[in-house]
C-alpha atoms as a PDB file:
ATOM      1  CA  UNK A   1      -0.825   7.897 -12.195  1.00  0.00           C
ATOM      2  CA  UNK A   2      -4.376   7.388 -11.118  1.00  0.00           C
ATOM      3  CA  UNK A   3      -4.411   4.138 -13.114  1.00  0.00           C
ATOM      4  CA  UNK A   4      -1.389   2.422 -11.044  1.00  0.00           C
ATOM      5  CA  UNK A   5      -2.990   3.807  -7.741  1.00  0.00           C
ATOM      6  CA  UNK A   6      -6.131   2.404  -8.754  1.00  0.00           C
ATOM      7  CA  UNK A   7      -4.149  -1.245  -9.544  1.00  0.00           C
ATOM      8  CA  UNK A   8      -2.427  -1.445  -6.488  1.00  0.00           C
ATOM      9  CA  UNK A   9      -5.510  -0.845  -4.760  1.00  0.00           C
ATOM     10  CA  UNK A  10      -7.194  -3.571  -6.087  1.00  0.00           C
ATOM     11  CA  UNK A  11      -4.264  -5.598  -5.693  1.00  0.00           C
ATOM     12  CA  UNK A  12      -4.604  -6.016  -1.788  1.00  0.00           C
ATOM     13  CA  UNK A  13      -8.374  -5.471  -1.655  1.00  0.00           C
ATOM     14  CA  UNK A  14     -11.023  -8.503  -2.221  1.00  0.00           C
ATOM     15  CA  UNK A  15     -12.079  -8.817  -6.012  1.00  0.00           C
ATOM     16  CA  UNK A  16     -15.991  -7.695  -4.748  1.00  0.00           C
ATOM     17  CA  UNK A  17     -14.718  -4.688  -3.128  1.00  0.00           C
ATOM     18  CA  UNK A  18     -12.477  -3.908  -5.840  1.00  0.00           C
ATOM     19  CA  UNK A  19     -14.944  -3.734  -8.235  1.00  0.00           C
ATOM     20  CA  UNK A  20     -17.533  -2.001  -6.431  1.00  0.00           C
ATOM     21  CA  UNK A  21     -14.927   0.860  -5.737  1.00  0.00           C
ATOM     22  CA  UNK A  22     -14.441   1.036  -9.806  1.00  0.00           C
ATOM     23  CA  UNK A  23     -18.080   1.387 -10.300  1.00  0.00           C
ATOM     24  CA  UNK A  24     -18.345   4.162  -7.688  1.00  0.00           C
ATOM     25  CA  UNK A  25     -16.181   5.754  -9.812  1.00  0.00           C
ATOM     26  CA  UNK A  26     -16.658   7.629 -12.918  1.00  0.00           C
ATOM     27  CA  UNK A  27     -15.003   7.109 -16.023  1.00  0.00           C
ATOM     28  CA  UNK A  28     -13.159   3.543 -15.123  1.00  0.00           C
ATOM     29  CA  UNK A  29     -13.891  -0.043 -15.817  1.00  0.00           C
ATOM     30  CA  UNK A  30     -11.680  -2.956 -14.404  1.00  0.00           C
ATOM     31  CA  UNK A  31     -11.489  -6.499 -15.419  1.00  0.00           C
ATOM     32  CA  UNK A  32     -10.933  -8.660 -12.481  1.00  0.00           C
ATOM     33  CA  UNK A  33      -9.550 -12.418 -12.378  1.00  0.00           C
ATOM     34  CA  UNK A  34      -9.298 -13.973  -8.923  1.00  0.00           C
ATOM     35  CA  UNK A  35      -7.391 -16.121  -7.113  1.00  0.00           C
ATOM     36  CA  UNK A  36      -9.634 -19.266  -7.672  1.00  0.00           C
ATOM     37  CA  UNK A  37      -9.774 -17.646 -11.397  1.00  0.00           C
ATOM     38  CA  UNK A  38     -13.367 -16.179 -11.468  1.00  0.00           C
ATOM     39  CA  UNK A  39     -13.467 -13.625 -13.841  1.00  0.00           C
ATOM     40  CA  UNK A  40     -15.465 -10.388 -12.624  1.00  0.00           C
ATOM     41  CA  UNK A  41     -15.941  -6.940 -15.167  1.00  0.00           C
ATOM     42  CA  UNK A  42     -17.830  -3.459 -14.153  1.00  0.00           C
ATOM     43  CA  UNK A  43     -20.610  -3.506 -15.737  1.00  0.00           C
ATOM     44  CA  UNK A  44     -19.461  -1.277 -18.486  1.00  0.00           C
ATOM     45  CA  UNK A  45     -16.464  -2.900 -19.631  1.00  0.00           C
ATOM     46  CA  UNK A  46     -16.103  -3.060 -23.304  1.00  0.00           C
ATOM     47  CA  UNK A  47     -17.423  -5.900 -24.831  1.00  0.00           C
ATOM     48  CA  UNK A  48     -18.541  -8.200 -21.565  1.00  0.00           C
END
């Protein structure tokens, strides 16, 4: 459940914000692709 909050959430917020909310948080990563297709990961996302 926390997962699809977490989605939606990131869904209507700006990909920067979005991903500096994940990596306030504990225990999640996100991988993030824009709407001009820039690519942005939390800096513990496997494998980036």
């Amino acid at each position: 459940m926390m997962a699809d909050g977490l989605a939606t959430a990131l869904m209507v917020m700006d990909a920067k914000n979005g991903k500096k909310l994940i990596e306030s948080m504990s225990g999640f990563e996100a991988y993030l692709i824009t709407k001009n297709m820039e690519k942005l990961v939390t800096s513990s996302f496997p494998n980036s």
